[in-house]
N, C-alpha and C. Protein backbone atom coordinates (compact mmCIF):
# COMPACT_ATOMS: atom_id res chain seq x y z
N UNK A 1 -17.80 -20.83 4.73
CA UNK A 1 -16.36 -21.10 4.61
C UNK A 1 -15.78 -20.39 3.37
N UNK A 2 -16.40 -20.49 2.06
CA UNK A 2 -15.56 -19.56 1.13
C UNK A 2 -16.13 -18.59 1.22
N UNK A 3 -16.92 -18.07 2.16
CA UNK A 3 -17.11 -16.62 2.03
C UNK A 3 -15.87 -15.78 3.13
N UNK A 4 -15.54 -16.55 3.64
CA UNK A 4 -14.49 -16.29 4.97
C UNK A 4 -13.17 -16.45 4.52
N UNK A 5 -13.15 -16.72 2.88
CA UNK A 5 -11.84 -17.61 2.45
C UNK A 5 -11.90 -16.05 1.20
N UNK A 6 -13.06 -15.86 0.93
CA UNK A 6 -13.33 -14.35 0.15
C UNK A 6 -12.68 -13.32 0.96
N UNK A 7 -13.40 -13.52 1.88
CA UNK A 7 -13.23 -12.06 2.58
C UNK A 7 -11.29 -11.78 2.99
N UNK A 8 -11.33 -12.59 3.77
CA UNK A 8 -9.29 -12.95 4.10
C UNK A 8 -8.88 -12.69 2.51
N UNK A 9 -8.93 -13.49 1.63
CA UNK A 9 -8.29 -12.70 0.12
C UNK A 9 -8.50 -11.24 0.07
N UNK A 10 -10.04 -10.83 -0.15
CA UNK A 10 -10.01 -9.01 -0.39
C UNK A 10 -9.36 -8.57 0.92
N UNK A 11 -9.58 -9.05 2.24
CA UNK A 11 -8.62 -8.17 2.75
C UNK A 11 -6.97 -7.76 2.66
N UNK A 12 -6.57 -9.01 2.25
CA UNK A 12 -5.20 -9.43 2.15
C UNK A 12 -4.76 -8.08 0.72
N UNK A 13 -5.45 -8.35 -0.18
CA UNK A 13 -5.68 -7.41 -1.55
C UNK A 13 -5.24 -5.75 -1.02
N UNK A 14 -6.19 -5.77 -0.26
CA UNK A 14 -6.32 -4.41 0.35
C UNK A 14 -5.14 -3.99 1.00
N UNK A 15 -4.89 -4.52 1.58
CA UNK A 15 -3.58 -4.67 2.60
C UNK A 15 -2.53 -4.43 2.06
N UNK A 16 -2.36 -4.89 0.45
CA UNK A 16 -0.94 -5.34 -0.57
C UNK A 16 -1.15 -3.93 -1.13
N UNK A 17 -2.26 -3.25 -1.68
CA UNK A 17 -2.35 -2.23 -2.21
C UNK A 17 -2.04 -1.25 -1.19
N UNK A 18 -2.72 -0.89 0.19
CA UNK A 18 -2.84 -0.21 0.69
C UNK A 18 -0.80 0.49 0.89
N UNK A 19 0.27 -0.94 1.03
CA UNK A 19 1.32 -0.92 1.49
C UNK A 19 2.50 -0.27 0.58
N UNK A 20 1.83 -1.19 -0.82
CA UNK A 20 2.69 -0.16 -2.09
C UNK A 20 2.05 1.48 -2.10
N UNK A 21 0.55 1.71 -1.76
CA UNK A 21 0.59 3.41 -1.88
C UNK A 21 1.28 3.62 -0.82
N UNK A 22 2.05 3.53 0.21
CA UNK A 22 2.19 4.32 1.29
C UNK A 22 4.15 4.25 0.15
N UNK A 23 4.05 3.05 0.06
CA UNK A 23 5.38 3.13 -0.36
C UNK A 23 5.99 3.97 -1.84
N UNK A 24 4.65 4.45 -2.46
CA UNK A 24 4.86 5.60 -3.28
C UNK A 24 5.23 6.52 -3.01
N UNK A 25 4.03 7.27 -2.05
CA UNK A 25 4.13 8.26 -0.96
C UNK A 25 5.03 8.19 -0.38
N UNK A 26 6.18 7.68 0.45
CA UNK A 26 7.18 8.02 0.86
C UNK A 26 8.38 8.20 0.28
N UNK A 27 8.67 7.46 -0.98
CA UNK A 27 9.55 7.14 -1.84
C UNK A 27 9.22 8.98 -2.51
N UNK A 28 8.18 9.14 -3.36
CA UNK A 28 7.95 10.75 -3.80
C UNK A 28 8.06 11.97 -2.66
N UNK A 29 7.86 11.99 -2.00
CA UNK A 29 8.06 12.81 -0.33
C UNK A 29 9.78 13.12 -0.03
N UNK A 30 10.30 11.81 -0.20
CA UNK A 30 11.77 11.55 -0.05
C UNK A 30 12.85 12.78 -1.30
N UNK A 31 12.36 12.22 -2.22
CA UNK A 31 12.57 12.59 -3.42
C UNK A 31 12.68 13.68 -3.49
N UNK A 32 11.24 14.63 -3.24
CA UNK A 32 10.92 15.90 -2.99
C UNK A 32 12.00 16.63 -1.86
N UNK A 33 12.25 16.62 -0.85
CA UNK A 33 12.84 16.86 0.01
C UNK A 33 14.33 16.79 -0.64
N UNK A 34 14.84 15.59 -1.14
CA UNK A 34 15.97 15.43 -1.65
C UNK A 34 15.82 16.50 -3.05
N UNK A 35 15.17 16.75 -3.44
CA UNK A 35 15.42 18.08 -4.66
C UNK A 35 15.13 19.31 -3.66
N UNK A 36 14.85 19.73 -2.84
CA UNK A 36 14.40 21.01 -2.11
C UNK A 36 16.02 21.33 -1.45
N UNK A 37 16.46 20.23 -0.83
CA UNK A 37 17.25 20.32 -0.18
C UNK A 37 18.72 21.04 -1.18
């Protein structure tokens, strides 16, 4: 049971991180484009 209560947290972790890099990456991409343009 807290290993199942571990695992759901690191995934959840993963998940929170994984969502802010994408949201770097698009936010700098954006940016880029908006100075090219």
């Amino acid at each position: 049971m807290i290993l199942l209560m571990f695992w759901y947290l690191k995934s959840w972790i993963v998940l929170m991180l994984l969502g802010i890099f994408c949201n770097i990456v698009l936010g700098l991409s954006f940016s880029l484009v908006y100075v090219i343009s």
